[in-house]
Protein backbone atom coordinates (compact mmCIF):
# COMPACT_ATOMS: atom_id res chain seq x y z
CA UNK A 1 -23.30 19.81 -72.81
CA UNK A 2 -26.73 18.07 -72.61
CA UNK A 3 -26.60 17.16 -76.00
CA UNK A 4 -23.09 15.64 -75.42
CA UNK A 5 -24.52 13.51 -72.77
CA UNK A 6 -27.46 12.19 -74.88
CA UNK A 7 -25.76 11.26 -77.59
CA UNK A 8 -23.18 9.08 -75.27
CA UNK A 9 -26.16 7.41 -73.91
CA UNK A 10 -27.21 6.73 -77.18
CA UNK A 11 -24.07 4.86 -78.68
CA UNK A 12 -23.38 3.38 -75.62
CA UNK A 13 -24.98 -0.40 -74.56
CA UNK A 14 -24.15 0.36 -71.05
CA UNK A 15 -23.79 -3.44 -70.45
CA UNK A 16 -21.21 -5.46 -68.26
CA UNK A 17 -18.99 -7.31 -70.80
CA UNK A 18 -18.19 -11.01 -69.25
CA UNK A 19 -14.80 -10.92 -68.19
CA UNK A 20 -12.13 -13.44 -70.06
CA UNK A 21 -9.70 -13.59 -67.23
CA UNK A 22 -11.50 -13.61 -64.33
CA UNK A 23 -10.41 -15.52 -61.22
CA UNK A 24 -12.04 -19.09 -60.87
CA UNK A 25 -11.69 -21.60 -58.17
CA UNK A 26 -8.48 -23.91 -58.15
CA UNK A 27 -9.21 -26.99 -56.12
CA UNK A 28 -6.15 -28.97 -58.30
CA UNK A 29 -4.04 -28.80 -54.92
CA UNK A 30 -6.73 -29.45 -52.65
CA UNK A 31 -5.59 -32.53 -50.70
CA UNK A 32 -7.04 -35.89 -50.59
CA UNK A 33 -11.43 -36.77 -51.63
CA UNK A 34 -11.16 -32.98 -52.11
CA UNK A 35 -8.87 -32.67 -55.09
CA UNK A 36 -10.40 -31.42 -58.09
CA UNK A 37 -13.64 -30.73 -56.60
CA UNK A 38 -14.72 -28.40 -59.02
CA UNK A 39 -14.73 -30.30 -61.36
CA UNK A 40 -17.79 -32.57 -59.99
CA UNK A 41 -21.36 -32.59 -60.80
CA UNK A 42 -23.86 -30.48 -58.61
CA UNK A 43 -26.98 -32.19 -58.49
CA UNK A 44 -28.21 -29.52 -56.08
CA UNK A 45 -26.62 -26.43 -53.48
CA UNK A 46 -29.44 -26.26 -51.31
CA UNK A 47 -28.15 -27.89 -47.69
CA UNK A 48 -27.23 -26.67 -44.40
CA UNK A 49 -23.77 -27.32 -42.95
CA UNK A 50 -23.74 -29.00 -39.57
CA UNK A 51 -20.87 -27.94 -37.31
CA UNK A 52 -19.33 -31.39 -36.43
CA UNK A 53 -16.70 -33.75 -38.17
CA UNK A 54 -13.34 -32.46 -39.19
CA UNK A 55 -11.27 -31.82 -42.08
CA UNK A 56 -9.22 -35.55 -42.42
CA UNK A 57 -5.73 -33.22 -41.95
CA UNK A 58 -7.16 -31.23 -39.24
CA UNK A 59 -8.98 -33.91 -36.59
CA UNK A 60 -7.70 -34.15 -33.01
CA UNK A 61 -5.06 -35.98 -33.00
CA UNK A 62 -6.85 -38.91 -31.05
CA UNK A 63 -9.12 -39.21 -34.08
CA UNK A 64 -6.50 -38.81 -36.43
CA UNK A 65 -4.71 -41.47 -35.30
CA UNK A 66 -7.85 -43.75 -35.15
CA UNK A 67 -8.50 -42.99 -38.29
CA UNK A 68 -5.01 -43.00 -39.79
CA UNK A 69 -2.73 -45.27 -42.27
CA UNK A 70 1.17 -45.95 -42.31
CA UNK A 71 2.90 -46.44 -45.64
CA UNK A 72 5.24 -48.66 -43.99
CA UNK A 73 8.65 -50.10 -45.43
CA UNK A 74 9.07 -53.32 -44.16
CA UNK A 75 12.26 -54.77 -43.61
CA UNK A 76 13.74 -57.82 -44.08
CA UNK A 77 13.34 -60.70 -41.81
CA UNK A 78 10.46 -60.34 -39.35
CA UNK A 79 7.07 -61.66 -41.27
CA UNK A 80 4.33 -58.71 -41.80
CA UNK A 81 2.49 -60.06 -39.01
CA UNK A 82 5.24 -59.29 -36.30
CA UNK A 83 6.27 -55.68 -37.89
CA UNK A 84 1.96 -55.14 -37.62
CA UNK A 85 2.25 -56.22 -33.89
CA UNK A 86 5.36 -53.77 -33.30
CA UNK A 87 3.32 -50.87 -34.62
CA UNK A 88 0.50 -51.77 -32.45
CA UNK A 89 2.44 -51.74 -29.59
CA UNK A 90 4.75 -48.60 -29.96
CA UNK A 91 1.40 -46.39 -30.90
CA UNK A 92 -0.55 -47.93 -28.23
CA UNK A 93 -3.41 -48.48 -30.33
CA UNK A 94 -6.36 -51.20 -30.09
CA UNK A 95 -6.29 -52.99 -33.65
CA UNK A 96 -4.07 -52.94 -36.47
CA UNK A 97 -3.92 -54.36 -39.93
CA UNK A 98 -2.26 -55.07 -43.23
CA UNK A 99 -2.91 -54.69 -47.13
CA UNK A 100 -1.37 -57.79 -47.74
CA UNK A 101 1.33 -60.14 -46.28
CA UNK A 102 4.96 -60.05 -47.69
CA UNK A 103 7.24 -63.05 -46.93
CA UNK A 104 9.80 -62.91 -44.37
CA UNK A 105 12.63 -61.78 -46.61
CA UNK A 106 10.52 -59.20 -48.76
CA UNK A 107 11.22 -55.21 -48.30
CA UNK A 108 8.89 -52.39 -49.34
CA UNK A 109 5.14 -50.67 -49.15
CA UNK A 110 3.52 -52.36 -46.53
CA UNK A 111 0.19 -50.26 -45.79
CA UNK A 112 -0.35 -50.62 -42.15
CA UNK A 113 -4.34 -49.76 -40.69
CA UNK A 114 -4.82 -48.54 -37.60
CA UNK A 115 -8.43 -48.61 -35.49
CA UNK A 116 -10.97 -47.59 -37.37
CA UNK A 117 -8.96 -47.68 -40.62
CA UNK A 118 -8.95 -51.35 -40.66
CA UNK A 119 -12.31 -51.34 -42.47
CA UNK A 120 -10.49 -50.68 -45.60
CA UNK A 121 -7.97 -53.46 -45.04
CA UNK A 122 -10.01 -55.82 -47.74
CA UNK A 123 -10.13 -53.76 -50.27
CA UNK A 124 -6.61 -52.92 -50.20
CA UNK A 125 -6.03 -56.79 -50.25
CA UNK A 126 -7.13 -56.85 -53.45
CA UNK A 127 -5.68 -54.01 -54.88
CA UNK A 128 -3.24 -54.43 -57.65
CA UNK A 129 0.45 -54.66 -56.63
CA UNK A 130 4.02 -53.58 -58.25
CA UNK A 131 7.58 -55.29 -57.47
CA UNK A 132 11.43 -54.81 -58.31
CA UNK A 133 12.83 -58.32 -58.26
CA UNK A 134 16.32 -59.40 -59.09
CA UNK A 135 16.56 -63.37 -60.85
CA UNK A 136 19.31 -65.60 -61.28
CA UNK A 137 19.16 -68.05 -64.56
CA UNK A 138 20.89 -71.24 -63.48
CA UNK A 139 22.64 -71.58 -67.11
CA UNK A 140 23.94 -68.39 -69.06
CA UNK A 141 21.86 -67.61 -72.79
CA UNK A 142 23.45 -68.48 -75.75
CA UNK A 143 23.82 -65.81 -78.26
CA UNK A 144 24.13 -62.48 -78.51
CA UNK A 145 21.44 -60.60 -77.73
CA UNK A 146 20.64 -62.45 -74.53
CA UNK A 147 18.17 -58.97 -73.01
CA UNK A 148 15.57 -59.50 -76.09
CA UNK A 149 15.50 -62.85 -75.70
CA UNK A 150 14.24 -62.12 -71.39
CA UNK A 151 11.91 -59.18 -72.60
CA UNK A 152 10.39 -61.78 -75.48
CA UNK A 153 9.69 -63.96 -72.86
CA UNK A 154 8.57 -61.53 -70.37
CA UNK A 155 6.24 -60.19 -72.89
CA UNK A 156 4.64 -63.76 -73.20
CA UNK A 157 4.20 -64.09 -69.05
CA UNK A 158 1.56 -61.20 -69.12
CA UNK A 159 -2.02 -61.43 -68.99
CA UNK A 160 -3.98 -64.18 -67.09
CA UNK A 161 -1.61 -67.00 -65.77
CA UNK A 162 -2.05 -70.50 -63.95
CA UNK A 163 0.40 -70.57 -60.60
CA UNK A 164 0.51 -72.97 -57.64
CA UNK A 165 2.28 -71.54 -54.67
CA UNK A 166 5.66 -72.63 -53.98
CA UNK A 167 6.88 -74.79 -51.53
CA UNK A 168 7.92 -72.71 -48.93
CA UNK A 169 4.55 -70.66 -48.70
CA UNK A 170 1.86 -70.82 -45.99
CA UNK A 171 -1.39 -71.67 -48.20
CA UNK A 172 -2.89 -74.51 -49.62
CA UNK A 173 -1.05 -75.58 -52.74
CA UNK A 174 -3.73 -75.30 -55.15
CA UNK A 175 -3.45 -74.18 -58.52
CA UNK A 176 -5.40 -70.76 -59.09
CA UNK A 177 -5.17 -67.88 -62.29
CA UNK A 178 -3.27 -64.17 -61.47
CA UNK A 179 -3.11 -61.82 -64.36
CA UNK A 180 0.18 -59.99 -64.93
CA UNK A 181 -1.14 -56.60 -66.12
CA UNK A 182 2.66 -55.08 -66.98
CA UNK A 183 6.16 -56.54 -66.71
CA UNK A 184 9.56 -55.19 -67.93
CA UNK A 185 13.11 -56.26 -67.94
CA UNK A 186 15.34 -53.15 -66.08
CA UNK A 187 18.62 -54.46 -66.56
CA UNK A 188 20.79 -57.88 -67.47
CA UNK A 189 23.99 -59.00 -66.62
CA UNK A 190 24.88 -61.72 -68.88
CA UNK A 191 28.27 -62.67 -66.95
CA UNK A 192 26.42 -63.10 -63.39
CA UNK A 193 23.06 -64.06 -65.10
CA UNK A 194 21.36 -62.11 -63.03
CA UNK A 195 18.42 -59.76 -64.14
CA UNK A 196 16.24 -56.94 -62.53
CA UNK A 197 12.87 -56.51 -63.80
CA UNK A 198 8.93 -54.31 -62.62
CA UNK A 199 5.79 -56.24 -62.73
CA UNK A 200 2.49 -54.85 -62.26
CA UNK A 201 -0.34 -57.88 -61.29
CA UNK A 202 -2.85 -58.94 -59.55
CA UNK A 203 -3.24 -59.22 -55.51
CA UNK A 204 -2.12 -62.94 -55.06
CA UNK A 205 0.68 -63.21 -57.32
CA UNK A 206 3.73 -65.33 -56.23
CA UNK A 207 6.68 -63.74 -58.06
CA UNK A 208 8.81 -66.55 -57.00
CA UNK A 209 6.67 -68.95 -59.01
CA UNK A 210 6.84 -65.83 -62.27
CA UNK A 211 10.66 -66.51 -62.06
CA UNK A 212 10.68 -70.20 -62.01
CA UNK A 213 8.14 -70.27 -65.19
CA UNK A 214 10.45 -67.76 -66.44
CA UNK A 215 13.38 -70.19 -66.54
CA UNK A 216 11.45 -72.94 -68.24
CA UNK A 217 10.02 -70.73 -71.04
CA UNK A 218 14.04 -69.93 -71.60
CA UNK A 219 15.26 -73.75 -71.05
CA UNK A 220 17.84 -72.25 -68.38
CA UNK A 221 16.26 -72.73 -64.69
CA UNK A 222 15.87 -69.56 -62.72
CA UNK A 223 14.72 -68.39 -59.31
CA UNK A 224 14.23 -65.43 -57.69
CA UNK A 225 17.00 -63.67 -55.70
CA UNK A 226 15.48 -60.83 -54.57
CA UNK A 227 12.00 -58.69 -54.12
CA UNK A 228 11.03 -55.42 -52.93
CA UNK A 229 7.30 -54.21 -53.17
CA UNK A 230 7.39 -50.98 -54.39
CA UNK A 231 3.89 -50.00 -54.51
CA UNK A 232 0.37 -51.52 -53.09
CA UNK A 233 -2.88 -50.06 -54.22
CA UNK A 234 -2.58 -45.89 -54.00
CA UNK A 235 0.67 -45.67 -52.22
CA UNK A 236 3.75 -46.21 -53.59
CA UNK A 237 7.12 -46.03 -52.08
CA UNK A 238 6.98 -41.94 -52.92
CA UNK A 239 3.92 -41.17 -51.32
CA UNK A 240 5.69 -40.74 -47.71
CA UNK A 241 7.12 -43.85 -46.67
CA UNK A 242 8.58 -44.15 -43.68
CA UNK A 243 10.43 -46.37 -41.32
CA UNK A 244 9.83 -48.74 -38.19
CA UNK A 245 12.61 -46.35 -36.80
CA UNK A 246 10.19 -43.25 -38.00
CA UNK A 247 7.21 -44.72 -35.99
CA UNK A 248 8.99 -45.25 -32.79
CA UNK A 249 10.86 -41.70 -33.00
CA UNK A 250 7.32 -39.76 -34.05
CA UNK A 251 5.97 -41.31 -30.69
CA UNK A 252 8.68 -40.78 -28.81
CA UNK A 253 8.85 -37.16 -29.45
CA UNK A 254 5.08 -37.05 -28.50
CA UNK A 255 5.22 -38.51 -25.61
CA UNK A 256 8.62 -36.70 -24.00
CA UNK A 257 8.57 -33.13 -26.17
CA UNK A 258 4.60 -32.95 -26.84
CA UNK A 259 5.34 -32.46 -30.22
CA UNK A 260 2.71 -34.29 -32.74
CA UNK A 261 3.82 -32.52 -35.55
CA UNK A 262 5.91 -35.69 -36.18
CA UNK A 263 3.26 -38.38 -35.98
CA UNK A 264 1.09 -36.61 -38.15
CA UNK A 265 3.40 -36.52 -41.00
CA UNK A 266 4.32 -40.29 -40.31
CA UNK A 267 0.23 -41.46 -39.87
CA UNK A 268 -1.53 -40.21 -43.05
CA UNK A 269 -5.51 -39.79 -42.98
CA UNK A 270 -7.05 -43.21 -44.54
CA UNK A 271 -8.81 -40.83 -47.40
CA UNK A 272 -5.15 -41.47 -48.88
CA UNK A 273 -6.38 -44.62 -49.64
CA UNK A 274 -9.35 -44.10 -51.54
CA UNK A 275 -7.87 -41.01 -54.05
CA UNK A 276 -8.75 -43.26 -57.52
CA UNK A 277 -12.60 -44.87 -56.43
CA UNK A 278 -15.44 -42.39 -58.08
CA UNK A 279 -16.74 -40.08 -55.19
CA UNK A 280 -20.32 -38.90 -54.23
CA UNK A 281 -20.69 -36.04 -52.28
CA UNK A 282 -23.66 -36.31 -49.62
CA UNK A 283 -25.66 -33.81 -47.55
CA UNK A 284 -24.66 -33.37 -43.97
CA UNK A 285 -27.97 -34.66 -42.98
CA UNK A 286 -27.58 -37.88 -44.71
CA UNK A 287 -24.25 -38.70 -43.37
CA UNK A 288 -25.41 -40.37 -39.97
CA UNK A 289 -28.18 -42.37 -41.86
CA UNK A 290 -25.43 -44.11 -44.11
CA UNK A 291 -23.70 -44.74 -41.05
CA UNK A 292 -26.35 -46.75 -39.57
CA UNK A 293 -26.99 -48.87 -43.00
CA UNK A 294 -29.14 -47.23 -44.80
CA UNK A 295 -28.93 -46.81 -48.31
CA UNK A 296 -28.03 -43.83 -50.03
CA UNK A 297 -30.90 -41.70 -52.27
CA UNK A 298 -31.40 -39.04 -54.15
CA UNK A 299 -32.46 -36.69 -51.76
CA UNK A 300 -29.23 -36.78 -49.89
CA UNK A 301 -27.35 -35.95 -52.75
CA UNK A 302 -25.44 -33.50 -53.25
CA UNK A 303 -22.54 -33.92 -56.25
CA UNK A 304 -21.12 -36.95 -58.17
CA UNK A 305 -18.51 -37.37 -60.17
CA UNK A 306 -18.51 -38.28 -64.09
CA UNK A 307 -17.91 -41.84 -65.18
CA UNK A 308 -19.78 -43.94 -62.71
CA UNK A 309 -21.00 -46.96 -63.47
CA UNK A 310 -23.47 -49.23 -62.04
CA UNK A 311 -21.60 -51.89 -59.85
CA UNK A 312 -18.96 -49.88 -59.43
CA UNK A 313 -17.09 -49.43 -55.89
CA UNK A 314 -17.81 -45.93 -55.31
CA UNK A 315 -16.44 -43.59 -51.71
CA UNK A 316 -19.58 -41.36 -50.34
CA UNK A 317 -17.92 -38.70 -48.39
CA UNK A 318 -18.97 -35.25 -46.95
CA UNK A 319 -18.52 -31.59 -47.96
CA UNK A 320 -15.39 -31.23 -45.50
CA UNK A 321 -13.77 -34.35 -47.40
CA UNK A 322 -13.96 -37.37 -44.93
CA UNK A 323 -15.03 -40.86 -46.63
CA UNK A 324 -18.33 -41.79 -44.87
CA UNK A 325 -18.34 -45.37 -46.45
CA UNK A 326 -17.74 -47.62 -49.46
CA UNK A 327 -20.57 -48.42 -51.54
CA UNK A 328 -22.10 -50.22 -55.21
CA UNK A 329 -23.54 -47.65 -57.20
CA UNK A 330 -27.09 -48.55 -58.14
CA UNK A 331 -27.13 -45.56 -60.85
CA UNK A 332 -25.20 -44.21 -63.49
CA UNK A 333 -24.20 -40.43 -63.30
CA UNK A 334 -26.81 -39.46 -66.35
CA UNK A 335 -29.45 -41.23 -64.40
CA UNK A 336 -28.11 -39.46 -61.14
CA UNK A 337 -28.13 -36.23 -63.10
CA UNK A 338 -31.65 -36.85 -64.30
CA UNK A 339 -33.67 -38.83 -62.20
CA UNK A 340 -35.79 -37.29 -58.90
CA UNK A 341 -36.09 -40.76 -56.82
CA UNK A 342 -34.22 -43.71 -56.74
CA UNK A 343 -30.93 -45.67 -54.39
CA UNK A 344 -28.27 -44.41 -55.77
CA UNK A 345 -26.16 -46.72 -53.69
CA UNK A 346 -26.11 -49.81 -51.64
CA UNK A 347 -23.50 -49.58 -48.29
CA UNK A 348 -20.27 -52.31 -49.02
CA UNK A 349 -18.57 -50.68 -45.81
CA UNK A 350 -19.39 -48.49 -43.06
CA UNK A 351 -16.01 -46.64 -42.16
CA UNK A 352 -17.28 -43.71 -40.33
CA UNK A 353 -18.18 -44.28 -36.19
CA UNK A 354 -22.34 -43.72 -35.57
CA UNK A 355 -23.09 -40.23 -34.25
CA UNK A 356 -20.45 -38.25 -35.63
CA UNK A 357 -23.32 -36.51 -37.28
CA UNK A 358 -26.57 -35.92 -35.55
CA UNK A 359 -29.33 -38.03 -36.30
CA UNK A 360 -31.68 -35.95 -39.28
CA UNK A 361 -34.47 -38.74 -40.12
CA UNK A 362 -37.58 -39.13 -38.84
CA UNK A 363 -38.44 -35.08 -39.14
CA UNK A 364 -40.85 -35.19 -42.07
CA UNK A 365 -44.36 -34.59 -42.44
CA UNK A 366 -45.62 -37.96 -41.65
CA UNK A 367 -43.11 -38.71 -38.95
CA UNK A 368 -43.87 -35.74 -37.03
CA UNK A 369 -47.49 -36.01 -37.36
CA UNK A 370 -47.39 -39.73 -35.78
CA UNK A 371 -44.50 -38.18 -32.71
CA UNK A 372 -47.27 -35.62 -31.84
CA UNK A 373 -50.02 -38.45 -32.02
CA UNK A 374 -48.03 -40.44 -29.41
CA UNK A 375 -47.28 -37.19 -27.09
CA UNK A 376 -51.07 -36.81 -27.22
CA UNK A 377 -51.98 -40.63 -26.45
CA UNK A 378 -53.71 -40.88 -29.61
CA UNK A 379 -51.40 -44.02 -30.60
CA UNK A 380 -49.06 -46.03 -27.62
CA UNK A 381 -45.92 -45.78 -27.60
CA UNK A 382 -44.71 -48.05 -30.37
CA UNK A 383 -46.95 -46.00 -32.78
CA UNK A 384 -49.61 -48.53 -32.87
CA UNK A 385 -53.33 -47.47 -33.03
CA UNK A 386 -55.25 -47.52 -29.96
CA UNK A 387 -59.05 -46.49 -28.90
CA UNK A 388 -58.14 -42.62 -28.83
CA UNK A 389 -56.79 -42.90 -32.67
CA UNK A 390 -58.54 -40.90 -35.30
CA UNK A 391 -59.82 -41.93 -38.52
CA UNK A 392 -58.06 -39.95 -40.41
CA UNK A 393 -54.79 -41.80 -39.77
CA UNK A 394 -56.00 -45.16 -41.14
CA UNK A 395 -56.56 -43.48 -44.38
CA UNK A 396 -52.96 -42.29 -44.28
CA UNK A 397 -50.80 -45.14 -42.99
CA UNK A 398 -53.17 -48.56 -43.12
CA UNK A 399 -52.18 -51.12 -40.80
CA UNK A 400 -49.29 -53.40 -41.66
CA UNK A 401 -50.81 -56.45 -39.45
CA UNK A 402 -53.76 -58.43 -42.02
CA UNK A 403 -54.64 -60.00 -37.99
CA UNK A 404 -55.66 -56.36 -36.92
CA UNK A 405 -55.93 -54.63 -39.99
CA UNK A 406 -58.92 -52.32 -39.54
CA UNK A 407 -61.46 -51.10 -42.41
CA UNK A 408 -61.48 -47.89 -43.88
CA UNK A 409 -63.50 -44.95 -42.17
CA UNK A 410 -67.05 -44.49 -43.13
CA UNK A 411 -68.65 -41.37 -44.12
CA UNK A 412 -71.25 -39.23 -41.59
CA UNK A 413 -73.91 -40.80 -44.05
CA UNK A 414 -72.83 -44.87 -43.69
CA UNK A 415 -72.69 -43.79 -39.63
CA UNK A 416 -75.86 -42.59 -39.47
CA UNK A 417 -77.51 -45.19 -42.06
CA UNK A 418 -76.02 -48.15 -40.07
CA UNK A 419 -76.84 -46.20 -36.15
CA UNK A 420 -80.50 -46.38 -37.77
CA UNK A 421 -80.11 -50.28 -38.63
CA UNK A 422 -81.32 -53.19 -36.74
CA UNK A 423 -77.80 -53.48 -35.84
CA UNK A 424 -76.41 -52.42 -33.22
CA UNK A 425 -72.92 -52.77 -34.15
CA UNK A 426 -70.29 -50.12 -33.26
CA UNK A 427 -69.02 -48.08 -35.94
CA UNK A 428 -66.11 -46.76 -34.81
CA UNK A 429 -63.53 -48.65 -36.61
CA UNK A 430 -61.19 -49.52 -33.97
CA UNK A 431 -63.70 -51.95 -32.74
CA UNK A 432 -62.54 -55.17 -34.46
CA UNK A 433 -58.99 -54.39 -32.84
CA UNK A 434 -60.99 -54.69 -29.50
CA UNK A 435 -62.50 -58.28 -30.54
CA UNK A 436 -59.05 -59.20 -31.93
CA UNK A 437 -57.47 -58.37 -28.38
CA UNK A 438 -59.86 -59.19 -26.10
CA UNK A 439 -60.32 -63.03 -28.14
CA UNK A 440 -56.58 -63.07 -27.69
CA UNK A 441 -56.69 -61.74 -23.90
CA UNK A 442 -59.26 -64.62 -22.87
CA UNK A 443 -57.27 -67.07 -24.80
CA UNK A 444 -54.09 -66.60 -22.91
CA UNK A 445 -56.08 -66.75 -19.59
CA UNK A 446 -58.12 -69.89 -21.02
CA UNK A 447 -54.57 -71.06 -21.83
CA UNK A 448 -53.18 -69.93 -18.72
CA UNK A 449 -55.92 -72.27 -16.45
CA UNK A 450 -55.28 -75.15 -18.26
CA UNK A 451 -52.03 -74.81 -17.80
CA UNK A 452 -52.59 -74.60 -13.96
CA UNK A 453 -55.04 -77.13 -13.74
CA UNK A 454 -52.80 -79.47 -15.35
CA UNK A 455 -49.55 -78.54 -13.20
CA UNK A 456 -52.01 -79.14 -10.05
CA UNK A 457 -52.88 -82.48 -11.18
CA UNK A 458 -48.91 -83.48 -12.10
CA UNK A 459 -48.22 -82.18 -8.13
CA UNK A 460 -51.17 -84.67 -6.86
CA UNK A 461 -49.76 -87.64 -8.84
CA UNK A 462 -46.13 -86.56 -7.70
CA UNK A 463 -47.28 -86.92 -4.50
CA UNK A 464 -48.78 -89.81 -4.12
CA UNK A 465 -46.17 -91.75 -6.00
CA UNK A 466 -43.66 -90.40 -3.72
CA UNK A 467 -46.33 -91.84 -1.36
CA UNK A 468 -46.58 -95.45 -2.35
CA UNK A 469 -42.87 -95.38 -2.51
CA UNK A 470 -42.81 -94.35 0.92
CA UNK A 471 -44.57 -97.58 2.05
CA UNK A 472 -43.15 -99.92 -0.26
CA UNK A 473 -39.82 -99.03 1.64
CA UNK A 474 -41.43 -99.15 4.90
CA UNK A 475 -42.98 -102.78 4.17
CA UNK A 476 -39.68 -104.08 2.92
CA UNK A 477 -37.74 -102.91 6.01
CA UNK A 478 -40.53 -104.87 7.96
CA UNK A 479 -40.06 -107.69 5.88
CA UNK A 480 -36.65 -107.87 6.61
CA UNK A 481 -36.67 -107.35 10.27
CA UNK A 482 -39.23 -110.50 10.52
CA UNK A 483 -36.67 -112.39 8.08
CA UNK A 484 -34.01 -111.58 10.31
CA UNK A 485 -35.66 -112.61 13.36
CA UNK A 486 -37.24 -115.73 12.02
CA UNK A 487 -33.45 -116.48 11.26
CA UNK A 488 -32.51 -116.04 15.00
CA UNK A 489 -35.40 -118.35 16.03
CA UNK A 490 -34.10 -120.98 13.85
């Protein structure tokens, strides 16, 4: 039996074979800044969680509105500016905004911002746009294959582009360049002459003035009958669009059923917005420091994504997925991956309110040393040195001020050497702050005198103008009473 045993333990490696279809972490259908997340770069896991801030799908619903987009579909007639008014109004919010206006008789995506979501209304200005239009050539084609003929000539109107608006729009008339990245002819009726076509272009494009060059290039006259938006940045008309009607019925079950399941699914979290920018993944103790401004380093890193690019509008966000703020990258992601110092980003856009996260800076070594220095009234409160401060902390942090910059501390042996000296100097280094004051001091009270004596002296010759002008009234009313009564003797 024993022999059995041994010779098992000698042909066998006794070793854990790595298992080919072991389970692995699926974040494909994770929703919004989170999707795909394992797929991004850890620069390091060592952080600790803070619990505050909420998953963007799971805030209050307070903050989720505040924080929340509509992928609107605008109907015909009112101007965007009046449909952005009627939102405001039925959710009983404080600001709202637009992507981008659509005339009066345009339909489709219109991204409405609400609150704090309005921070992200210029960059969605600028997005890139898509539209279904419908034109009407004033003369049929001759021939008879009038639909290559459009799609030649729609294939020429892409790329960069001169336009001046038209007529009827509400900016200065000024010619400018819009690039058409995509345009395609849907469908032609030769006996109507009317056409249905997609373009994809640039933010600024007048489509009316597309069709009208579209006529000349063909020597038949067109203009455009119709347009619909059908998508504006990252929403499209199939990424939840909804209606004014939807809006007003999601609040009005709210407000008389307590029901919010409706508003949420109408209001989308503004993270929807920012799905296609390259995302950086910060610590949770870095998170209120971007808030306030500061630029983003390496320390508060945590993972990147591949492909960034220096320049590039980049979304920081947090571990639980909400966007922080928009920022440049300053760094690459090999330099990210490789450097240990550095900005990896400069702020473009704050979006998320101070103090959601607790402040974290100002708790390392040398910051703590200098809040126990003040608690002990070894520098005031500003942090400035004072008689009580020890040498040790000009070698560390030198003074900023050249005015009061003080020397560096001597050794025992330069004390005692110059205490031995013919002069009597002090050696204590905070002395020639002392003269600075103290010249300064006597100075302002120098100043101050002067400034007395001279105000005393302006009183004194106040006075005695207002003096003389005293009797040069008196004399003239005596003047005049002799005049008159010389005037009576006569």
């Amino acid at each position: 039996m024993e022999v059995e045993v041994a010779e098992k333990q000698r042909e066998g490696t006794f070793q854990i074979a790595p298992g080919s279809g072991g389970k692995s972490l699926d974040c494909a259908n994770w929703p919004l800044l989170l999707k795909n997340y394992d797929r991004l770069n850890v620069r390091t896991a060592h952080y600790t969680p803070l619990p505050v801030g909420h998953s963007p799908l799971k805030r209050p619903l307070e903050e989720y509105v505040r924080y929340g987009v509509i992928n609107l579909d605008k109907p015909s007639n009112p101007s965007s500016h009046e449909v952005v008014a009627w939102v405001k109004k039925i959710l009983r919010v404080e600001k709202t905004g637009h992507s981008g206006t659509l005339d009066p008789k345009v339909t489709g995506c219109l991204i409405v911002c609400i609150n704090r979501a309005t921070r992200l209304v210029k960059s969605q200005q600028g997005a890139g746009k898509e539209y279904v239009g419908v034109f009407r050539l004033h003369t049929g084609l001759t021939g008879d294959d009038s639909a290559r003929k459009l799609r030649n000539v729609m294939e020429l109107l892409t790329g960069p582009l001169f336009q001046r608006p038209p007529l009827i729009s509400a900016v200065k008339r000024q010619l400018r360049i819009r690039t058409i990245y995509e345009s395609r002819l849907i469908e032609y009726d030769d006996k109507r002459r009317l056409g249905v076509f997609w373009v994809s272009c640039e933010a600024g494009t007048y489509i009316r003035t597309l069709c009208v060059h579209l006529g000349m290039l063909l020597g038949t006259g067109a203009h455009m009958q119709e347009l619909r938006r059908v998508r504006s940045g990252a929403m499209g008309e199939a990424d939840g669009m909804v209606t004014m009607h939807d809006v007003l019925d999601a609040q009005w079950v709210l407000d008389h059923q307590k029901d919010e399941s409706l508003l949420r699914r109408v209001i989308k979290p503004l993270e929807a917005l920012l799905v296609k920018h390259k995302r950086v993944v910060v610590k949770d103790s870095a998170v209120n420091a971007v808030c306030y401004g500061a630029k983003l380093m390496i320390p508060g890193l945590l993972m990147f994504e591949d492909g960034i690019e220096v320049g590039e509008e980049i979304v920081i966000m947090t571990t639980k997925g909400e966007a922080v703020a928009l920022g440049i990258a300053e760094m690459t992601t090999a330099v990210m991956a490789m450097c240990d110092h550095g900005v990896i980003a400069r702020i473009k856009r704050v979006i998320m309110e101070r103090d959601t996260y607790p402040r974290k800076w100002g708790m390392g070594p040398v910051a703590t040393k200098k809040k126990n220095l003040v608690a002990e009234g070894k520098l005031d409160k500003h942090g400035r040195p004072n008689a009580s401060t020890p040498k040790e902390w000009y070698k560390e942090q030198p003074p900023l001020d050249k005015a009061k910059e003080v020397p560096a501390a001597r050794s025992d042996m330069e004390d005692r050497r110059a205490g031995e000296s013919d002069n009597d100097e002090a050696t204590d280094p905070v002395t020639p702050v002392k003269e600075v004051e103290g010249k300064s001091k006597k100075h302002d009270s120098e100043r101050k005198k002067r400034g007395d004596s001279e105000k005393k002296k302006h009183d004194s010759d106040k006075k005695k103008h207002d003096s003389d002008n005293k009797k040069h009234d008196s004399d003239k009313k005596k003047h005049d009473s002799d005049k008159k009564k010389h005037d009576s003797d006569k």
